[in-house]
PDB file of N, CA and C in Angstrom:
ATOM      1  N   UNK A   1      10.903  12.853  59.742  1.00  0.00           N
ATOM      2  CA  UNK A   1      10.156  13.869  59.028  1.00  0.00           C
ATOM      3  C   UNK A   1       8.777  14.011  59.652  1.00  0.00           C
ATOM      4  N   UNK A   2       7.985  15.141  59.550  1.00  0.00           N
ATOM      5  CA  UNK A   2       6.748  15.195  60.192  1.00  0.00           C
ATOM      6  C   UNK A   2       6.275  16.604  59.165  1.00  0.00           C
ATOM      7  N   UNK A   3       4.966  16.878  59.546  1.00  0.00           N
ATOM      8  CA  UNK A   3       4.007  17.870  58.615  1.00  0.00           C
ATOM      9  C   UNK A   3       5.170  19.373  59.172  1.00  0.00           C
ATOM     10  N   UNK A   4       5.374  19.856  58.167  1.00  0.00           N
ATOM     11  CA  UNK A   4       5.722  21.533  58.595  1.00  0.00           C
ATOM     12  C   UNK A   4       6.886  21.480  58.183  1.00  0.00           C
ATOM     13  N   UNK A   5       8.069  19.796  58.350  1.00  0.00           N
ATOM     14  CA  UNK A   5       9.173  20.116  57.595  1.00  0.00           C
ATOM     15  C   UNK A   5       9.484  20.349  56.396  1.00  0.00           C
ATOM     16  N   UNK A   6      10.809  20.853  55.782  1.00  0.00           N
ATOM     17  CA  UNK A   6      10.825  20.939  54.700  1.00  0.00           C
ATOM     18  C   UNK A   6      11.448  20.107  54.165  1.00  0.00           C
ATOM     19  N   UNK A   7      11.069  19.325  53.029  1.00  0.00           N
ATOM     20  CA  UNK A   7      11.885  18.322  52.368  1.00  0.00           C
ATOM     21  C   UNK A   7      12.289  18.528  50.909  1.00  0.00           C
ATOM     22  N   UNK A   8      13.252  17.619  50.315  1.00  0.00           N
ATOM     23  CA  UNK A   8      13.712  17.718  49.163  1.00  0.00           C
ATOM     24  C   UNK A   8      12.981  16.083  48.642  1.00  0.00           C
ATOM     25  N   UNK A   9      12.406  16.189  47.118  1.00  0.00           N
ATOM     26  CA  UNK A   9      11.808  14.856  46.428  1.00  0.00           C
ATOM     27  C   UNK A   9      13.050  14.289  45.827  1.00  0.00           C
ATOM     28  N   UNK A  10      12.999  13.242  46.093  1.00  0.00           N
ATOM     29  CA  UNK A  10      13.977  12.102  45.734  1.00  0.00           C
ATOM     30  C   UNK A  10      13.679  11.587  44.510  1.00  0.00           C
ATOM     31  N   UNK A  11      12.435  10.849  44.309  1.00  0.00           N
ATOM     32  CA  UNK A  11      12.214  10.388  43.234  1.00  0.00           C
ATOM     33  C   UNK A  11      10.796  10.167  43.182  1.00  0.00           C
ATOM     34  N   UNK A  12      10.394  10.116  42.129  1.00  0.00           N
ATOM     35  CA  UNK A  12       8.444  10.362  41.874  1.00  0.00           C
ATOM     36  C   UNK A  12       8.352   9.586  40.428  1.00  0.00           C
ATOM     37  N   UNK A  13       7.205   9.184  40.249  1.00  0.00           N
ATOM     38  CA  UNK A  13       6.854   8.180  38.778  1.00  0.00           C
ATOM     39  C   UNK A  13       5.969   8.947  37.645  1.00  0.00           C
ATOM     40  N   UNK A  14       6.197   8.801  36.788  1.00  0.00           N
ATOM     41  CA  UNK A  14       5.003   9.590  35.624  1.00  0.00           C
ATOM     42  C   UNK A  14       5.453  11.260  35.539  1.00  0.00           C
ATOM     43  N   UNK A  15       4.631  12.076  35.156  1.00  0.00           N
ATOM     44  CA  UNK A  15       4.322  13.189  34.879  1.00  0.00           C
ATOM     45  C   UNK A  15       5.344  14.140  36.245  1.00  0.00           C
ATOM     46  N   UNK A  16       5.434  13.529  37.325  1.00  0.00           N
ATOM     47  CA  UNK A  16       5.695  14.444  38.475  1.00  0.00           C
ATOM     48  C   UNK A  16       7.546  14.451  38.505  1.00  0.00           C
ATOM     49  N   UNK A  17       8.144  13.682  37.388  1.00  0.00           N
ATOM     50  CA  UNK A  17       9.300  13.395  38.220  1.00  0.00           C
ATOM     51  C   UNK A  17      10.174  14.963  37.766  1.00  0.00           C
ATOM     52  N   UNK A  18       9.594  15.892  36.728  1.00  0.00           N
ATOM     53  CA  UNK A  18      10.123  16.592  36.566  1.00  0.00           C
ATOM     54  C   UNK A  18      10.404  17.686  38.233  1.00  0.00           C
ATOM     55  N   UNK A  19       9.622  17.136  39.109  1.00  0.00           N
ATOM     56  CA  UNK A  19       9.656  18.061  40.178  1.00  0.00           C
ATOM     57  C   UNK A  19      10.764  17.404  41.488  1.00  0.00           C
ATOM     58  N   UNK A  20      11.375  16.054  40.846  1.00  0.00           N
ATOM     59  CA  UNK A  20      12.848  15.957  41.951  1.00  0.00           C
ATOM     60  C   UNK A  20      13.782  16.740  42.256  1.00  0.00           C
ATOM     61  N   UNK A  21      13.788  16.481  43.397  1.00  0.00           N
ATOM     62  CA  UNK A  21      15.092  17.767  43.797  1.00  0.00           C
ATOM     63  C   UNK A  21      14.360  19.367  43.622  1.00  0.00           C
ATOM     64  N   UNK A  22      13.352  19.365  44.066  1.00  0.00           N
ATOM     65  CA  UNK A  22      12.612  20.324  44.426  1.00  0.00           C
ATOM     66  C   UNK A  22      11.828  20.354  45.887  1.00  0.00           C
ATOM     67  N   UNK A  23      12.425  21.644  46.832  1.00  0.00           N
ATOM     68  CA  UNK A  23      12.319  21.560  48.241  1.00  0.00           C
ATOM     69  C   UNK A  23      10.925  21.886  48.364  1.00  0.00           C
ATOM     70  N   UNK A  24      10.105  21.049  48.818  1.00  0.00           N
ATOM     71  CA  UNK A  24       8.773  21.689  49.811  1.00  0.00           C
ATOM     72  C   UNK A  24       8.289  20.970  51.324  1.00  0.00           C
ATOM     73  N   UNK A  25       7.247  22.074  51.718  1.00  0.00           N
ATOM     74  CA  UNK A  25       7.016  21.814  52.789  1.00  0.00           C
ATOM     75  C   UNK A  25       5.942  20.554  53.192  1.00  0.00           C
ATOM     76  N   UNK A  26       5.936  19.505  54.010  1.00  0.00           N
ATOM     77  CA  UNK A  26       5.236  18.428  54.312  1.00  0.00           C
ATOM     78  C   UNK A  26       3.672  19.358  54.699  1.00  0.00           C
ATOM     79  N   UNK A  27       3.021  18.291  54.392  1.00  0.00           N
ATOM     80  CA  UNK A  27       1.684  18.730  54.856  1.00  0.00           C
ATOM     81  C   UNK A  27       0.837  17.252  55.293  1.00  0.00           C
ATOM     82  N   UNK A  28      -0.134  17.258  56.252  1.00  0.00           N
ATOM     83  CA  UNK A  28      -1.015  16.653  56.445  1.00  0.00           C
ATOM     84  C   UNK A  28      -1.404  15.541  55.493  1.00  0.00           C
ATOM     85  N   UNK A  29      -1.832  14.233  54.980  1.00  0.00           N
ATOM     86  CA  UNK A  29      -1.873  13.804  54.034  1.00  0.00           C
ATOM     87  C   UNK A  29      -3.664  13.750  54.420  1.00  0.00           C
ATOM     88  N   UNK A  30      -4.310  13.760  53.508  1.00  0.00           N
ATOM     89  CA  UNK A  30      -6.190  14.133  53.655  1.00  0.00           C
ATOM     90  C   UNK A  30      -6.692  13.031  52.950  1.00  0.00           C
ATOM     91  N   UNK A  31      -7.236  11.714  53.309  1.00  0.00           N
ATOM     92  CA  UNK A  31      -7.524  10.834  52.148  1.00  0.00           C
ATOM     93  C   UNK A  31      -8.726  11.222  51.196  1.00  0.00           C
ATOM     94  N   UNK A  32      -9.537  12.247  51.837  1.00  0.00           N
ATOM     95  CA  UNK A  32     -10.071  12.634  50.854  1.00  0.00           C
ATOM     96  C   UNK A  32      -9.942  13.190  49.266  1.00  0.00           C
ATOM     97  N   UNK A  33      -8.684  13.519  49.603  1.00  0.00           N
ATOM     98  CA  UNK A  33      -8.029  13.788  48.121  1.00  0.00           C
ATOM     99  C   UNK A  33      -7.074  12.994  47.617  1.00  0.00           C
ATOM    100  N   UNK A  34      -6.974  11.477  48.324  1.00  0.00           N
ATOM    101  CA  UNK A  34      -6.004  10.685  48.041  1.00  0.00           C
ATOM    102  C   UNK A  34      -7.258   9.415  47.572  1.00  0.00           C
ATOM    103  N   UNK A  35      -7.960   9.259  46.900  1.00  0.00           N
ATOM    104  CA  UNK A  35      -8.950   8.113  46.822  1.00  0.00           C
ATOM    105  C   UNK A  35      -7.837   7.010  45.831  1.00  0.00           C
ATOM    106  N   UNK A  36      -6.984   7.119  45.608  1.00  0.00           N
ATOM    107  CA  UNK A  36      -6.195   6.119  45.033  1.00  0.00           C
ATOM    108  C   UNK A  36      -5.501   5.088  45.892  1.00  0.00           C
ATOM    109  N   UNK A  37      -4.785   5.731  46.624  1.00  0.00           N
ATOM    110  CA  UNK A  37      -3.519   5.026  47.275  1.00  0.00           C
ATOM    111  C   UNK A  37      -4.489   5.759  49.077  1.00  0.00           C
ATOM    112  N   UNK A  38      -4.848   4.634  49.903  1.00  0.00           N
ATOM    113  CA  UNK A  38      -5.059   5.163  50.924  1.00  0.00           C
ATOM    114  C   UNK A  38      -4.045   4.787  52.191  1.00  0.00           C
ATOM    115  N   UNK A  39      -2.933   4.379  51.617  1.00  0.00           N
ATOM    116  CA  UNK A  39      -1.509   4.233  52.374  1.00  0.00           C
ATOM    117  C   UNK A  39      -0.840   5.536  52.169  1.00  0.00           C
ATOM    118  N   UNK A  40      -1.431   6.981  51.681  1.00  0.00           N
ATOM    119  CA  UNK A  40      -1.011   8.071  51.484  1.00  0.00           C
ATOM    120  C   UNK A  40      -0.270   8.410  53.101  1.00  0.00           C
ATOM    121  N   UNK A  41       1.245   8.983  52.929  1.00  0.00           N
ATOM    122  CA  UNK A  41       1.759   9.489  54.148  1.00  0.00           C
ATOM    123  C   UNK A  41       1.866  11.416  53.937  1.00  0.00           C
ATOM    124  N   UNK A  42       2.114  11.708  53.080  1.00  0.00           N
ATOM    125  CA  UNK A  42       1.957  12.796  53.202  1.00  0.00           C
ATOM    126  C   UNK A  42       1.651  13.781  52.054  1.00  0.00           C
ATOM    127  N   UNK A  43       1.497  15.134  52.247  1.00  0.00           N
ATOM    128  CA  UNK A  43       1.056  15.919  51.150  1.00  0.00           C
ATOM    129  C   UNK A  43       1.515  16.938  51.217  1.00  0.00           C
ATOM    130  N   UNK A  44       2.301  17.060  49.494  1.00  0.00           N
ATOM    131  CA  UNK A  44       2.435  18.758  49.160  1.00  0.00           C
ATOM    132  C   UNK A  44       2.023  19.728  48.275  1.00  0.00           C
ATOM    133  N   UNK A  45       2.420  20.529  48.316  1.00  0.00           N
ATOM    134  CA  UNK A  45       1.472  21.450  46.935  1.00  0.00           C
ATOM    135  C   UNK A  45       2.807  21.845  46.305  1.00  0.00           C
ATOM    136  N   UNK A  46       2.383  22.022  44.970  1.00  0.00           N
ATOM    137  CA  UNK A  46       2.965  22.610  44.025  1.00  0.00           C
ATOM    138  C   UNK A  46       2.778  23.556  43.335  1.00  0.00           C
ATOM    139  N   UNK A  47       3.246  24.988  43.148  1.00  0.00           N
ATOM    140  CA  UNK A  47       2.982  25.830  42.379  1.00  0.00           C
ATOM    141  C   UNK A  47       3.066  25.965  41.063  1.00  0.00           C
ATOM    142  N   UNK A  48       1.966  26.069  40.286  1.00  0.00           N
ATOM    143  CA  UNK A  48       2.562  26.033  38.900  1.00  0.00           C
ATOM    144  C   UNK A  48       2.133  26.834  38.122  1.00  0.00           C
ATOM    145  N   UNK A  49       2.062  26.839  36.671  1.00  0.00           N
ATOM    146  CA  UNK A  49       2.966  28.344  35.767  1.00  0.00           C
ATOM    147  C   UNK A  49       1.514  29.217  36.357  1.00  0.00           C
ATOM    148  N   UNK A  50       0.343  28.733  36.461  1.00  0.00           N
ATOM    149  CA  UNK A  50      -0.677  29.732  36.465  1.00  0.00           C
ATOM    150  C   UNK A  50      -1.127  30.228  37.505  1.00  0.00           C
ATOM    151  N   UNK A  51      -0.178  30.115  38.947  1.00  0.00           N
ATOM    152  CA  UNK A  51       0.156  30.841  40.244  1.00  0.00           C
ATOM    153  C   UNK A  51      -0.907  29.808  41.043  1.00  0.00           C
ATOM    154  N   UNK A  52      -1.504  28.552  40.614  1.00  0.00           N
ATOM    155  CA  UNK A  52      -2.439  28.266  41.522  1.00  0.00           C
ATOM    156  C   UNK A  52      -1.324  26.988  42.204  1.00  0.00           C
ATOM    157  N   UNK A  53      -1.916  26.328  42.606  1.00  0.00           N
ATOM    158  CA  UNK A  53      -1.349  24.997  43.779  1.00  0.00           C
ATOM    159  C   UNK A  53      -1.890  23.650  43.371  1.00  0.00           C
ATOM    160  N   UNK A  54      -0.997  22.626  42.598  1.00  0.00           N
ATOM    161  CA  UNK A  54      -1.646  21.539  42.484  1.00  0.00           C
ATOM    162  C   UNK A  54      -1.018  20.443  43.416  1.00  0.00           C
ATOM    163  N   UNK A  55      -1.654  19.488  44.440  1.00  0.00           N
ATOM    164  CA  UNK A  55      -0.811  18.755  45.679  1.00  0.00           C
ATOM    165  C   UNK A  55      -1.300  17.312  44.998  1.00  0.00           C
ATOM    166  N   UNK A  56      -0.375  16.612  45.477  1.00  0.00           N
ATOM    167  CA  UNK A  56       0.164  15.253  45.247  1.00  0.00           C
ATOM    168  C   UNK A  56       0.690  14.514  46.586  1.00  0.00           C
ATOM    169  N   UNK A  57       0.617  13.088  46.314  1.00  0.00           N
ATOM    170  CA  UNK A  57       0.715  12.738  47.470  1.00  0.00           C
ATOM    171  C   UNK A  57       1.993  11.578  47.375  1.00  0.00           C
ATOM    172  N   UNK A  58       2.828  11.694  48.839  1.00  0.00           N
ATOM    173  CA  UNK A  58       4.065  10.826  48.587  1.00  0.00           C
ATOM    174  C   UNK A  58       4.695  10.089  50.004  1.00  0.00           C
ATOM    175  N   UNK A  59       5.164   8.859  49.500  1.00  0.00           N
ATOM    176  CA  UNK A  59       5.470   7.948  50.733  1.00  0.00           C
ATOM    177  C   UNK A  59       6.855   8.308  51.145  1.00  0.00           C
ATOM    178  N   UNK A  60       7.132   7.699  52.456  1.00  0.00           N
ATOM    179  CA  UNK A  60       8.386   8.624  53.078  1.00  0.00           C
ATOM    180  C   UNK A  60       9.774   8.232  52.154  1.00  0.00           C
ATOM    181  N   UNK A  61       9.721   7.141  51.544  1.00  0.00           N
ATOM    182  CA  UNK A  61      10.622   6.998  50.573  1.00  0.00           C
ATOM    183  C   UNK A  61      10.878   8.220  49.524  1.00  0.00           C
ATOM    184  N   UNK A  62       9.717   8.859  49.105  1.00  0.00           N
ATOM    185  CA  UNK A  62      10.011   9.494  47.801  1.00  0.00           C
ATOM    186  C   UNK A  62      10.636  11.027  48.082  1.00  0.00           C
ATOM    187  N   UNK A  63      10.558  11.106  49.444  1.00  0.00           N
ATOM    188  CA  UNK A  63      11.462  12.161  50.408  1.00  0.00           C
ATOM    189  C   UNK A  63      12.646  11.998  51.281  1.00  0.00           C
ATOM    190  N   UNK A  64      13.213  13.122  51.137  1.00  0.00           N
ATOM    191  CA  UNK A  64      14.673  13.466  52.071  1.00  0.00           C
ATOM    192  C   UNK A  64      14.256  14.540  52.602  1.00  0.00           C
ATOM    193  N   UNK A  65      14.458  14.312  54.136  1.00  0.00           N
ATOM    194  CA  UNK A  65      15.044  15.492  55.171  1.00  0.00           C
ATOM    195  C   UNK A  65      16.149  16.114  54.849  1.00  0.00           C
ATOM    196  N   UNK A  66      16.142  17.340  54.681  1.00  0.00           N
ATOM    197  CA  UNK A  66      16.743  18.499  54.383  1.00  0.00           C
ATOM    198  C   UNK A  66      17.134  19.432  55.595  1.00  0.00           C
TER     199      UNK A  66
END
């Protein structure tokens, strides 16, 4: 996997898991917006109900190549 592919989420913890098995595209992971976990591998955005983009960050486990 690398930034630009598209992947499918496997599995995610808390609030996000409603978004498994939902395809998006890899992005860059920025630790600036990762101040939690700075073993961050990558980043995607999510669209949600109010058309804006909220991104989250996920290790290559919590993705499948598609």
């Amino acid at each position: 996997m690398k930034v630009g592919d598209q992947v499918r989420i496997r599995s995610l913890s808390g609030s996000w898991n409603r978004k498994k098995g939902q395809v998006v595209k890899l992005a860059p992971c920025d630790s600036a917006l990762n101040k939690e976990k700075s073993s961050c591998e990558y980043l995607v955005s999510f669209e949600v109900s109010t058309g804006r983009y909220v991104s989250n960050w996920f290790m290559t486990n919590d993705l499948e190549a598609i």
